[in-house]
C-alpha atoms as a PDB file:
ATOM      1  CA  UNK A   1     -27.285 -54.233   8.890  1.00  0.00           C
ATOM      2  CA  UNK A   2     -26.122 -57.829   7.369  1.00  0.00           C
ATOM      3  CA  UNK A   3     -24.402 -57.757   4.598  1.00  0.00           C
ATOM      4  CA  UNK A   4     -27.409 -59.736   2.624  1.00  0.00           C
ATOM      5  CA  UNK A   5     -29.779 -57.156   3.154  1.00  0.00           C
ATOM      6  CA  UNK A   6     -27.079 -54.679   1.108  1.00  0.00           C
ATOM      7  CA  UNK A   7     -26.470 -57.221  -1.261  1.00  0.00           C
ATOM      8  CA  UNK A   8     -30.355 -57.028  -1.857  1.00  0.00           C
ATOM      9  CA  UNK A   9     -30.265 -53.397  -1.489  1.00  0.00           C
ATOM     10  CA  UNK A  10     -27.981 -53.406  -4.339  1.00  0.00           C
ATOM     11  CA  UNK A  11     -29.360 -55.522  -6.592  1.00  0.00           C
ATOM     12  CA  UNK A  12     -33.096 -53.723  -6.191  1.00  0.00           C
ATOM     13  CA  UNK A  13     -31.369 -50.417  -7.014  1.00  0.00           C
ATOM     14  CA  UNK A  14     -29.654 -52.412 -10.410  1.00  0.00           C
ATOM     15  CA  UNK A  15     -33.336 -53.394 -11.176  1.00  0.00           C
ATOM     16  CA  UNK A  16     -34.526 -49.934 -10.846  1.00  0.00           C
ATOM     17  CA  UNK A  17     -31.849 -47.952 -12.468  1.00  0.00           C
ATOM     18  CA  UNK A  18     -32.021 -50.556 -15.565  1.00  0.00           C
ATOM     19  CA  UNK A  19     -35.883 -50.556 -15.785  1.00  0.00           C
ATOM     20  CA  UNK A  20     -36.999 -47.139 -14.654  1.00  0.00           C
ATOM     21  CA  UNK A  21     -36.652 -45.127 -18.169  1.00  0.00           C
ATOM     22  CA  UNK A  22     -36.359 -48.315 -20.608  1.00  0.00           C
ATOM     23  CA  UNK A  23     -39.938 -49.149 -22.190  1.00  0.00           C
ATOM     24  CA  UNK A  24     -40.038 -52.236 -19.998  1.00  0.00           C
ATOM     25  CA  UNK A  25     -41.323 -51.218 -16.949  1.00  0.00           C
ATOM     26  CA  UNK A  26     -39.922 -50.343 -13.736  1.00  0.00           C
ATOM     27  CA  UNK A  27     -42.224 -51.152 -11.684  1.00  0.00           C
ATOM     28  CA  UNK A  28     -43.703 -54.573 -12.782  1.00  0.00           C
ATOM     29  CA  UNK A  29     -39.856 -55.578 -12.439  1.00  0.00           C
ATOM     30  CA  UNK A  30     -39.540 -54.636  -9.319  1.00  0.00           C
ATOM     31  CA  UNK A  31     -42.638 -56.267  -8.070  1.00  0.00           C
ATOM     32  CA  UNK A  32     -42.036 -59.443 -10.283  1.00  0.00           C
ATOM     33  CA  UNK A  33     -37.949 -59.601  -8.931  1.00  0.00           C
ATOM     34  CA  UNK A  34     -38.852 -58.386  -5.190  1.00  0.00           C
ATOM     35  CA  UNK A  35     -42.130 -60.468  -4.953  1.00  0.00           C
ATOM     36  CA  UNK A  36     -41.070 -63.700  -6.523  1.00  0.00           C
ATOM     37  CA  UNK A  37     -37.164 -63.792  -5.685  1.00  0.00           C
ATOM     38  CA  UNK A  38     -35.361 -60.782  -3.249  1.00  0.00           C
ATOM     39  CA  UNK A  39     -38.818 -60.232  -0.803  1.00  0.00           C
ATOM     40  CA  UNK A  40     -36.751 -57.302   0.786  1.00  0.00           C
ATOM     41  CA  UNK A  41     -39.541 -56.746   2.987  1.00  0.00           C
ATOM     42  CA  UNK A  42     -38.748 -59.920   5.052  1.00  0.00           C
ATOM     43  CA  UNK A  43     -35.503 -58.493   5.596  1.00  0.00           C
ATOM     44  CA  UNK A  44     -36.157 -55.134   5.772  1.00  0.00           C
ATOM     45  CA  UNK A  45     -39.881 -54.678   6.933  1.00  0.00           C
ATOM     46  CA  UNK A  46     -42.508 -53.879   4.566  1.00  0.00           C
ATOM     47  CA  UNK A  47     -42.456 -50.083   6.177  1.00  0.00           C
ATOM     48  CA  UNK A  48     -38.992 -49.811   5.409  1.00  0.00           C
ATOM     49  CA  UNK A  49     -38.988 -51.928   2.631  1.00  0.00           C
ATOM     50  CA  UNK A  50     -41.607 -49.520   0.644  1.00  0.00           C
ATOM     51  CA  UNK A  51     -39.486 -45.997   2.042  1.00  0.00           C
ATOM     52  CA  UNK A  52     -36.291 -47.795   0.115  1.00  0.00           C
ATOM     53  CA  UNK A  53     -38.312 -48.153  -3.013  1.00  0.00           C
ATOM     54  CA  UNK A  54     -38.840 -44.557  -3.022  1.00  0.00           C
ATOM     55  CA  UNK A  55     -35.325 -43.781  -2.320  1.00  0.00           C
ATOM     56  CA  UNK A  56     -33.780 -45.449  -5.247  1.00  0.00           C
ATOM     57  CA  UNK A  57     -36.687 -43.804  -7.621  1.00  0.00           C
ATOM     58  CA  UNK A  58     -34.723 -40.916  -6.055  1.00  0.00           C
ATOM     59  CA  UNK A  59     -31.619 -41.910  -7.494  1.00  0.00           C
ATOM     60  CA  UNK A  60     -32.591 -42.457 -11.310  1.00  0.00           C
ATOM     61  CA  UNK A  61     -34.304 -39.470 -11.261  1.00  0.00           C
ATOM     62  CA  UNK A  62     -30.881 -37.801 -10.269  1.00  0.00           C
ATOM     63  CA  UNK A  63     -29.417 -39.446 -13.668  1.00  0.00           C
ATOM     64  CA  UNK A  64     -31.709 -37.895 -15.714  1.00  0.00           C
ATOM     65  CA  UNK A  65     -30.932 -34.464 -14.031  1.00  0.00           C
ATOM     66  CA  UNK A  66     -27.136 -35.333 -14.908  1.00  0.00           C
ATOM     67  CA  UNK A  67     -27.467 -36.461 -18.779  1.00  0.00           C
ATOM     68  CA  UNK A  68     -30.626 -33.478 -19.123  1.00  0.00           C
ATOM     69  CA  UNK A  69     -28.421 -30.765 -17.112  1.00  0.00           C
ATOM     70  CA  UNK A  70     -28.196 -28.126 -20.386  1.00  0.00           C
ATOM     71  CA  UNK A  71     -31.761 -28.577 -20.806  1.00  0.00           C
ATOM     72  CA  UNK A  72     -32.654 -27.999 -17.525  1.00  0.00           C
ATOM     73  CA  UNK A  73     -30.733 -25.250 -17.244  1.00  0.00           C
ATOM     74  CA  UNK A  74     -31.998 -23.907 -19.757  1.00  0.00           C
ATOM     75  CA  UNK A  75     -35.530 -25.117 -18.956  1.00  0.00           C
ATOM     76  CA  UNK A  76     -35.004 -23.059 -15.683  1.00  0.00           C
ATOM     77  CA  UNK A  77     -34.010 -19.517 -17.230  1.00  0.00           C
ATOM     78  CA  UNK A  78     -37.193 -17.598 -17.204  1.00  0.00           C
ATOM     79  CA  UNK A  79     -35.721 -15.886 -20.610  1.00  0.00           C
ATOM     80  CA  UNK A  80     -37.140 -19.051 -22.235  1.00  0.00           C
ATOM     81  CA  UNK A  81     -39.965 -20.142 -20.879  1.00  0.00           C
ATOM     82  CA  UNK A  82     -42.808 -19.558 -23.924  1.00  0.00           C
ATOM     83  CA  UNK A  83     -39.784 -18.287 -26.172  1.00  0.00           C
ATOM     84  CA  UNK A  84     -41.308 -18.116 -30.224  1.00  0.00           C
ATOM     85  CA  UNK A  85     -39.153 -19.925 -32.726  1.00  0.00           C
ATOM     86  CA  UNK A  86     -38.315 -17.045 -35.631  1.00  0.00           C
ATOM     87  CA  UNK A  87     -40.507 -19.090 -37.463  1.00  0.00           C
ATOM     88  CA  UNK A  88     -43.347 -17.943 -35.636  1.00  0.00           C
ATOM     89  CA  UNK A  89     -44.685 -21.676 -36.449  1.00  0.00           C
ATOM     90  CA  UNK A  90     -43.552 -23.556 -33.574  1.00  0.00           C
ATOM     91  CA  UNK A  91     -42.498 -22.841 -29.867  1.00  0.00           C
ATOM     92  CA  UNK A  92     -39.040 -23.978 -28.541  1.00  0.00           C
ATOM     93  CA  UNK A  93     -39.272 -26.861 -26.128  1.00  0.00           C
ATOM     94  CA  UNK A  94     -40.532 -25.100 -22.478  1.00  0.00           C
ATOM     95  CA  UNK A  95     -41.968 -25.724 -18.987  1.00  0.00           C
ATOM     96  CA  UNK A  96     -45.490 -25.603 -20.697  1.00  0.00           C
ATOM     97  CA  UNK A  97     -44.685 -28.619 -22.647  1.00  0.00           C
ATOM     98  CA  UNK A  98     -43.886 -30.687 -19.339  1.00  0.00           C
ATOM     99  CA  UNK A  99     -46.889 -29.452 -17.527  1.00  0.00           C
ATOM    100  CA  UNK A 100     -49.517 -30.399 -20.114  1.00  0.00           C
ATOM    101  CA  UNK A 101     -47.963 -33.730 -20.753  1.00  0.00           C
ATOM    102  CA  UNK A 102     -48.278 -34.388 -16.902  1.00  0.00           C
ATOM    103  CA  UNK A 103     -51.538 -32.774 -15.851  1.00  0.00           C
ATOM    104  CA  UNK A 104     -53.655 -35.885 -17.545  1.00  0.00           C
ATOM    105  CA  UNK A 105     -51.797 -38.861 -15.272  1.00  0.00           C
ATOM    106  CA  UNK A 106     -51.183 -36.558 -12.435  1.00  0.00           C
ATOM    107  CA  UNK A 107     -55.230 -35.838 -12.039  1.00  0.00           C
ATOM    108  CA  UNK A 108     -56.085 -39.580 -12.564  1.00  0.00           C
ATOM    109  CA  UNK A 109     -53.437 -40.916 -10.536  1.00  0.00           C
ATOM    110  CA  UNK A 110     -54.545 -38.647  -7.518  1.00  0.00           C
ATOM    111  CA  UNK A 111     -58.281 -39.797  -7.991  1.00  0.00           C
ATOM    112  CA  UNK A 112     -57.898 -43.236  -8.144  1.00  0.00           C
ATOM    113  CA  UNK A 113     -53.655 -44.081  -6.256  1.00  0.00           C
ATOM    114  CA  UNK A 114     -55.980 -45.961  -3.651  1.00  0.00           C
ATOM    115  CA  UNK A 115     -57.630 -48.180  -5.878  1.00  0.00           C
ATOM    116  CA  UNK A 116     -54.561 -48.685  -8.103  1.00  0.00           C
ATOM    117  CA  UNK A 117     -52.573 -49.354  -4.939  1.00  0.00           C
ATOM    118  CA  UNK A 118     -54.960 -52.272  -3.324  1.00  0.00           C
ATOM    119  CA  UNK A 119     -56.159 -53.608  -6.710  1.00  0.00           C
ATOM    120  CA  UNK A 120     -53.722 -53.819  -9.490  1.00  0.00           C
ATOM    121  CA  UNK A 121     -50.197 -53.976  -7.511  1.00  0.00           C
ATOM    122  CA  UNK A 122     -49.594 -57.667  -8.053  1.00  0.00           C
ATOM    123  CA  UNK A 123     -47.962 -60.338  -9.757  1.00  0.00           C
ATOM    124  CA  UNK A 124     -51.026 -61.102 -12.532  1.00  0.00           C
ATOM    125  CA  UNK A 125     -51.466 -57.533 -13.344  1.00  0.00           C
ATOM    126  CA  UNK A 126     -48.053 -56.815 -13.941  1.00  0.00           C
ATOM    127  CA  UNK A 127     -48.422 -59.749 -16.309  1.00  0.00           C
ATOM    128  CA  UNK A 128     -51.277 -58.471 -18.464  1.00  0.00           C
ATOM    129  CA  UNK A 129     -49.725 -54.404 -18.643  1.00  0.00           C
ATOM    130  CA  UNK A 130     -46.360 -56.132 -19.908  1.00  0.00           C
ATOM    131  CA  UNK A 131     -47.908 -57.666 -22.822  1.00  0.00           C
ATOM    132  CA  UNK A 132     -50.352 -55.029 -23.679  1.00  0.00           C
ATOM    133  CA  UNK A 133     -48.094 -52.608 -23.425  1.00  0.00           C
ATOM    134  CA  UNK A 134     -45.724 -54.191 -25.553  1.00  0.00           C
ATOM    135  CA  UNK A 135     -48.384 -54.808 -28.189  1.00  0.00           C
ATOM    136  CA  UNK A 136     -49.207 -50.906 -27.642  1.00  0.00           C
ATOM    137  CA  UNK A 137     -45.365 -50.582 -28.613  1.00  0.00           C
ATOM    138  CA  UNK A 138     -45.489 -52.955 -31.566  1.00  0.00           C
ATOM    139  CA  UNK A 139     -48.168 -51.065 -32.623  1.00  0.00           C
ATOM    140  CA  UNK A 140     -46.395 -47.740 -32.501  1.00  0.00           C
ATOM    141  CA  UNK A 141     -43.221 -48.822 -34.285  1.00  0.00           C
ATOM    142  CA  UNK A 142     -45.375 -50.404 -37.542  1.00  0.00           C
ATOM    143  CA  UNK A 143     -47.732 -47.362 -38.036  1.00  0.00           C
ATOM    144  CA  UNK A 144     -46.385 -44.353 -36.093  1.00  0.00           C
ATOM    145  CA  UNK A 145     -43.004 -44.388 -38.073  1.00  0.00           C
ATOM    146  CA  UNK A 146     -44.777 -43.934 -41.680  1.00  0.00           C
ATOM    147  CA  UNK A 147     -45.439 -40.526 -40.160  1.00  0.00           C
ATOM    148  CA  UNK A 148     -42.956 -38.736 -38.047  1.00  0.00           C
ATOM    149  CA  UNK A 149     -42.290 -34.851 -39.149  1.00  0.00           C
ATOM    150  CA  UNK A 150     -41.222 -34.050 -35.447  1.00  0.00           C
ATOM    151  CA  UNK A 151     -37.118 -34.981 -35.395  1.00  0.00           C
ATOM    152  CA  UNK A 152     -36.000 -33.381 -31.932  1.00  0.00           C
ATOM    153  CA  UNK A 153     -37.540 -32.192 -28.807  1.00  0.00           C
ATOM    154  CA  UNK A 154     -37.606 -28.624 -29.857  1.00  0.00           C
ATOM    155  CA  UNK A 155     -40.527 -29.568 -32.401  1.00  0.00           C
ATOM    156  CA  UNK A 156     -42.650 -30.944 -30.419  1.00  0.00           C
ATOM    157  CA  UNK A 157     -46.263 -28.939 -30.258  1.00  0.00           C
ATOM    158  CA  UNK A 158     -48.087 -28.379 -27.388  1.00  0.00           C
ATOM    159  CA  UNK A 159     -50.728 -30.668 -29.246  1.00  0.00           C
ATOM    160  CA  UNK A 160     -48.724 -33.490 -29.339  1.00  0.00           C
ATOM    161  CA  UNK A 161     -47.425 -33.092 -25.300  1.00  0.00           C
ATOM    162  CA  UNK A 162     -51.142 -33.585 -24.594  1.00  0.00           C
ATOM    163  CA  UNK A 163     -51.630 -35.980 -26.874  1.00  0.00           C
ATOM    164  CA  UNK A 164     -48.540 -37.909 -25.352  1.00  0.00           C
ATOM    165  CA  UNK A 165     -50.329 -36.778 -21.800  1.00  0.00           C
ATOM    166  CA  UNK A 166     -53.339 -38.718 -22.116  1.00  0.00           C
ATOM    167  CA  UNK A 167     -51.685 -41.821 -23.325  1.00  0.00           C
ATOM    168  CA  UNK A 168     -49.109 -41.742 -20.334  1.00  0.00           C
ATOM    169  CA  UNK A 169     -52.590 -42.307 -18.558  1.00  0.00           C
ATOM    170  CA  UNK A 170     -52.379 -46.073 -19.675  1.00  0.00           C
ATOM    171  CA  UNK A 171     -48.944 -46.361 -17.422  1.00  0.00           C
ATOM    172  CA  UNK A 172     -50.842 -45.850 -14.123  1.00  0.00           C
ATOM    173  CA  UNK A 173     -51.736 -49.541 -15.127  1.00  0.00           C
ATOM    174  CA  UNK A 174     -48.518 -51.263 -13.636  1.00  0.00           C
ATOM    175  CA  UNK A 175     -46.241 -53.281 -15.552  1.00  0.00           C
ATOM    176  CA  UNK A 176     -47.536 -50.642 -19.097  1.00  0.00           C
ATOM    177  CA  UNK A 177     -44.639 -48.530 -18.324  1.00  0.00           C
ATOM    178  CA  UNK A 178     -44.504 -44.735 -18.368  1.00  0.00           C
ATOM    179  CA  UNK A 179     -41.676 -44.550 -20.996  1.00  0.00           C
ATOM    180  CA  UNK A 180     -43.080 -47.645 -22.682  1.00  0.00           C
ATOM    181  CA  UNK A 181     -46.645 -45.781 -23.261  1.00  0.00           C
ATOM    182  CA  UNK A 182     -45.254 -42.197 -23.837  1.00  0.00           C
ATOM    183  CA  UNK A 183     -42.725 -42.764 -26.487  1.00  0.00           C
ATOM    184  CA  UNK A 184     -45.057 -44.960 -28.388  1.00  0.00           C
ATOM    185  CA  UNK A 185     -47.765 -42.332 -27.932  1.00  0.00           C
ATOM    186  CA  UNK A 186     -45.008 -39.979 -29.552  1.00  0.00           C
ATOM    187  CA  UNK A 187     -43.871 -41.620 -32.245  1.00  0.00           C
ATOM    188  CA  UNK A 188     -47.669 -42.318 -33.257  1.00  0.00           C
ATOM    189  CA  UNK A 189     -48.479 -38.737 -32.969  1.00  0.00           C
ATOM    190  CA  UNK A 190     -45.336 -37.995 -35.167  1.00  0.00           C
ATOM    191  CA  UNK A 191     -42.827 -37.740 -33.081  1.00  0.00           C
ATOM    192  CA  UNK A 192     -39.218 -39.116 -33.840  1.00  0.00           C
ATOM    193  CA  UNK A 193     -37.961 -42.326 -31.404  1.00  0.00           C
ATOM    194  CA  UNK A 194     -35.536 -39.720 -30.178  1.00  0.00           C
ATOM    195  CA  UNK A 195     -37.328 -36.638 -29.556  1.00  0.00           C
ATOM    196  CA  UNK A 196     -40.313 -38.863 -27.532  1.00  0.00           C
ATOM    197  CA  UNK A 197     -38.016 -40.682 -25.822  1.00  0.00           C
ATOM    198  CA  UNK A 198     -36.205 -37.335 -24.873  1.00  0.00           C
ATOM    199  CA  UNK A 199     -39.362 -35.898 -23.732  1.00  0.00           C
ATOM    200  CA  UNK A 200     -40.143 -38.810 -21.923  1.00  0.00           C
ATOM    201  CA  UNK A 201     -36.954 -38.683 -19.638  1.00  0.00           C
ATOM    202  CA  UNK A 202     -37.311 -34.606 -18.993  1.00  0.00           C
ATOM    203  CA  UNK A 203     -41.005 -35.023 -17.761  1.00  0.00           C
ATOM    204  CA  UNK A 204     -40.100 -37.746 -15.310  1.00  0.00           C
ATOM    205  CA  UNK A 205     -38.610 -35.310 -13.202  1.00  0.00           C
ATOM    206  CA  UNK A 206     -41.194 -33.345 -12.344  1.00  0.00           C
ATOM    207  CA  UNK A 207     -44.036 -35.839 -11.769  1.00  0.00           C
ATOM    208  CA  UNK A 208     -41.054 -38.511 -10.169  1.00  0.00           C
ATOM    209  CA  UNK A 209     -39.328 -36.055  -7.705  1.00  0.00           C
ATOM    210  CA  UNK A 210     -42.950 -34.821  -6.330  1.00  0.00           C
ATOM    211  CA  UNK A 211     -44.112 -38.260  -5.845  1.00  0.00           C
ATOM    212  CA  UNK A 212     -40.958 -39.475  -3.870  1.00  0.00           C
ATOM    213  CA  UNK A 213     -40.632 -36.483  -2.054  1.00  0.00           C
ATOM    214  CA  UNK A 214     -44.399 -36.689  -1.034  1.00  0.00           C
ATOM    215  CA  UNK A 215     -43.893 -40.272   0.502  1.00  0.00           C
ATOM    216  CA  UNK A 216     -40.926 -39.548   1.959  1.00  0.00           C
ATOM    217  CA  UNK A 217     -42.375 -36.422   3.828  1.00  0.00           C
ATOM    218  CA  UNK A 218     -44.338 -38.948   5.558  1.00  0.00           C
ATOM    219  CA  UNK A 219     -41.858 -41.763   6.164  1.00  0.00           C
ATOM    220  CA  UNK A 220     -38.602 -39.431   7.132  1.00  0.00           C
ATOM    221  CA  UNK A 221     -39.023 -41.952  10.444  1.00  0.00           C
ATOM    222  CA  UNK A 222     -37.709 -44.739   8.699  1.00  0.00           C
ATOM    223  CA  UNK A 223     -34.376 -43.203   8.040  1.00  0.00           C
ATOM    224  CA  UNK A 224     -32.112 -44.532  10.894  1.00  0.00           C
ATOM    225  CA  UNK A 225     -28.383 -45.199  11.671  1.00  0.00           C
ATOM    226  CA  UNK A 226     -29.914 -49.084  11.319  1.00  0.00           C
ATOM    227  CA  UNK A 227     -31.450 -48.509   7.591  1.00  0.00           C
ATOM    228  CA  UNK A 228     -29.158 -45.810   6.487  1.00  0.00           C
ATOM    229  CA  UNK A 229     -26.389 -48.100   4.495  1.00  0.00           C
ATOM    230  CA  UNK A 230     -28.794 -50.018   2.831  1.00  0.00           C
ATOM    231  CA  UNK A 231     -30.444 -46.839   1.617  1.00  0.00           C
ATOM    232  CA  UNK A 232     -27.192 -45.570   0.273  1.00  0.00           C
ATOM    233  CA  UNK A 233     -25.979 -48.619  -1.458  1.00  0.00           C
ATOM    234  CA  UNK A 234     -29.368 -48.686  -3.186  1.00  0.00           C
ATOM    235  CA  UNK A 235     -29.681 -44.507  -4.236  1.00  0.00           C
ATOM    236  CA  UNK A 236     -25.783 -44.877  -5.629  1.00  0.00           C
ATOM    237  CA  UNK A 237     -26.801 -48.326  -7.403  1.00  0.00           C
ATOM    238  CA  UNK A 238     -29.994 -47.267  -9.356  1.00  0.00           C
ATOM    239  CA  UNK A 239     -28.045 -43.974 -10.264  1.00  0.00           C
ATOM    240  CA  UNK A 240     -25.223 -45.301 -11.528  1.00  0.00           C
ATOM    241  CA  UNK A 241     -26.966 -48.090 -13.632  1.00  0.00           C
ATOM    242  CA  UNK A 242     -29.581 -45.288 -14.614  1.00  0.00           C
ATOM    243  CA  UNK A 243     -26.737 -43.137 -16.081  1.00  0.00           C
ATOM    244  CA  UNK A 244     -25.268 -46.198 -18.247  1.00  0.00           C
ATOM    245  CA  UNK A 245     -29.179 -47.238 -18.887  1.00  0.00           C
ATOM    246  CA  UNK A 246     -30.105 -43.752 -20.169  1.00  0.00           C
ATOM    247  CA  UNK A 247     -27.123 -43.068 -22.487  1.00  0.00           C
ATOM    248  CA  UNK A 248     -27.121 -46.405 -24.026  1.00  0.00           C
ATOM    249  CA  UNK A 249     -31.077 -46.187 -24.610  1.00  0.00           C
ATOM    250  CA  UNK A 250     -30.789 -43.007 -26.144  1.00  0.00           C
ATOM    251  CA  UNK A 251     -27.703 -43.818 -28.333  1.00  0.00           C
ATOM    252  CA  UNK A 252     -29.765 -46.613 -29.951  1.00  0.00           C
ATOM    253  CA  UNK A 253     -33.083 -45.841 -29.781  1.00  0.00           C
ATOM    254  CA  UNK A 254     -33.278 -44.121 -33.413  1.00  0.00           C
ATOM    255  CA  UNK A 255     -32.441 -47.372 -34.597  1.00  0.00           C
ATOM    256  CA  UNK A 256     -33.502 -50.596 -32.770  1.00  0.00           C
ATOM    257  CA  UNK A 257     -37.102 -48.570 -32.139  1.00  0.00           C
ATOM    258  CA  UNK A 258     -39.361 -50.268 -29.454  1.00  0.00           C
ATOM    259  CA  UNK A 259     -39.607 -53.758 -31.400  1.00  0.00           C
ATOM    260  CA  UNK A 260     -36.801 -55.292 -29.274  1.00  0.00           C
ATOM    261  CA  UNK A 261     -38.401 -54.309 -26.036  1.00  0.00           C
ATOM    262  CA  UNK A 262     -41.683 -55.482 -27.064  1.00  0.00           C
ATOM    263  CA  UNK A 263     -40.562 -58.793 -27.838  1.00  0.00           C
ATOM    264  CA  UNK A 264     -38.975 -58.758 -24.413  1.00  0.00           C
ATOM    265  CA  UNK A 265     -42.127 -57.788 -22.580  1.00  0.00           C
ATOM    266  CA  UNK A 266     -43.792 -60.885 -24.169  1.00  0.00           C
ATOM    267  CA  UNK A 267     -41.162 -63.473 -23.707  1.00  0.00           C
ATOM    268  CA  UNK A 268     -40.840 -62.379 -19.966  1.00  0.00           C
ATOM    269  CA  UNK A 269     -44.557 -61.839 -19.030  1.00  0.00           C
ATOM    270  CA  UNK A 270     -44.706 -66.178 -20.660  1.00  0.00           C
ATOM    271  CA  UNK A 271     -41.740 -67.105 -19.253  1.00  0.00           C
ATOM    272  CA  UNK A 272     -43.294 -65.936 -15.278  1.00  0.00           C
ATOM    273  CA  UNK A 273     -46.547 -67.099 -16.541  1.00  0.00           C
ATOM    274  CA  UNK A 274     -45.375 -70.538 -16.746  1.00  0.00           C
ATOM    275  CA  UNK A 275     -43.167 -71.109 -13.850  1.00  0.00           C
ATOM    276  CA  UNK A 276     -45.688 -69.601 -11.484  1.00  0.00           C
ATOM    277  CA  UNK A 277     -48.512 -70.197 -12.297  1.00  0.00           C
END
């Protein structure tokens, strides 16, 4: 293993840990950094190249496990699951929250991950989810915030998880972004910045870790003495930049909203456009 291919190993995981839960899109940054600049696959091998992609999902899904660990916890004690608020109004935050906001993307993404995979992976694509999505954003943060009566993740309805559920659906369109469609579809249902953003992060796990560990079921081959380091250097990367990624997003999110990122969608999806194409 050359030291170049963990210097691109590295910076991949950077991309991913940075990208994966900000409303910018993971994965039209990776294919826009790996496909027009790093091409780790002509180091690596496109085999191995894809089984490292997984690998490093791997790794930001272990920082949201780390900032989320009460809530999982808590998530995980069968005294709580379908707990009633004393209000009798509203039901605390539970599993059945993260499985109805996940069964609408999960069903479409089965039914149609080979056409998404051969058609809409690419450069172009990525282009036109970035700035729809960010105009999906812009239009979240000018009409959604008029009406939010939901402040923290413990108000959230089982209405409004499938409500967020079926707009995640729009993030099977790469470069829309998962957290980029699902907060916005919070806040316009009435959710606060914070509490959509919060369930955002939580129901990544679930769909995330049952993805990678699918496709790594069936590429366990590629994990050699040979790939190993590069592997490692880009799992402890894309955690560690996750971690600071997470806990700076959700520090500020409540008050720079999803305007920001929108604007940066748009800038970067011209700024490709013209020196590519």
């Amino acid at each position: 293993m050359e030291w170049y291919e963990l210097f691109v190993g590295f910076l991949l995981g950077v991309v991913e840990g940075l990208t994966e839960f900000a409303p910018v899109s993971s994965t039209g940054h990776m294919i826009l950094v790996d496909g027009l600049w790093l091409n780790s696959s002509q180091f690596l091998g496109q085999e191995v190249a894809n089984t490292f992609k997984i690998v490093i999902q791997l790794g930001s899904i272990l920082a949201v496990v780390v900032v989320f660990r009460d809530r999982f916890k808590t998530l995980l004690n069968p005294k709580s699951l379908l707990t009633l608020r004393q209000s009798g109004t509203a039901r605390q935050f539970n599993l059945v929250h993260i499985l109805i906001g996940l069964l609408p993307a999960g069903v479409l993404g089965v039914l149609f991950e080979d056409y998404i995979d051969t058609h809409l992976f690419s450069v172009k694509t990525v282009l036109i989810g970035l700035v729809v999505g960010a105009f999906f954003m812009i239009a979240a943060d000018l009409s959604g915030v008029k009406r939010q009566t939901t402040a923290t993740l413990d108000d959230i309805t089982y209405k409004q998880a499938l409500g967020v559920g079926l707009i995640q659906c729009f993030s099977l369109w790469p470069g829309f972004s998962r957290s980029g469609s699902t907060i916005s579809g919070g806040v316009l249902l009435g959710m606060s910045h914070r509490a959509a953003a919060d369930f955002t992060f939580i129901m990544a796990v679930p769909i995330m870790f049952g993805a990678s560990a699918l496709s790594l079921y069936s590429k366990w081959t590629y994990f050699t003495l040979d790939t190993l380091p590069v592997f490692v250097v880009g799992f402890i990367s894309a955690f560690l930049f996750a971690l600071l990624s997470i806990k700076f997003f959700l520090k500020l999110i409540n008050k720079v909203k999803l305007m920001p990122f929108a604007i940066y969608r748009i800038v970067l999806a011209v700024v490709i456009y013209v020196l590519y194409f």
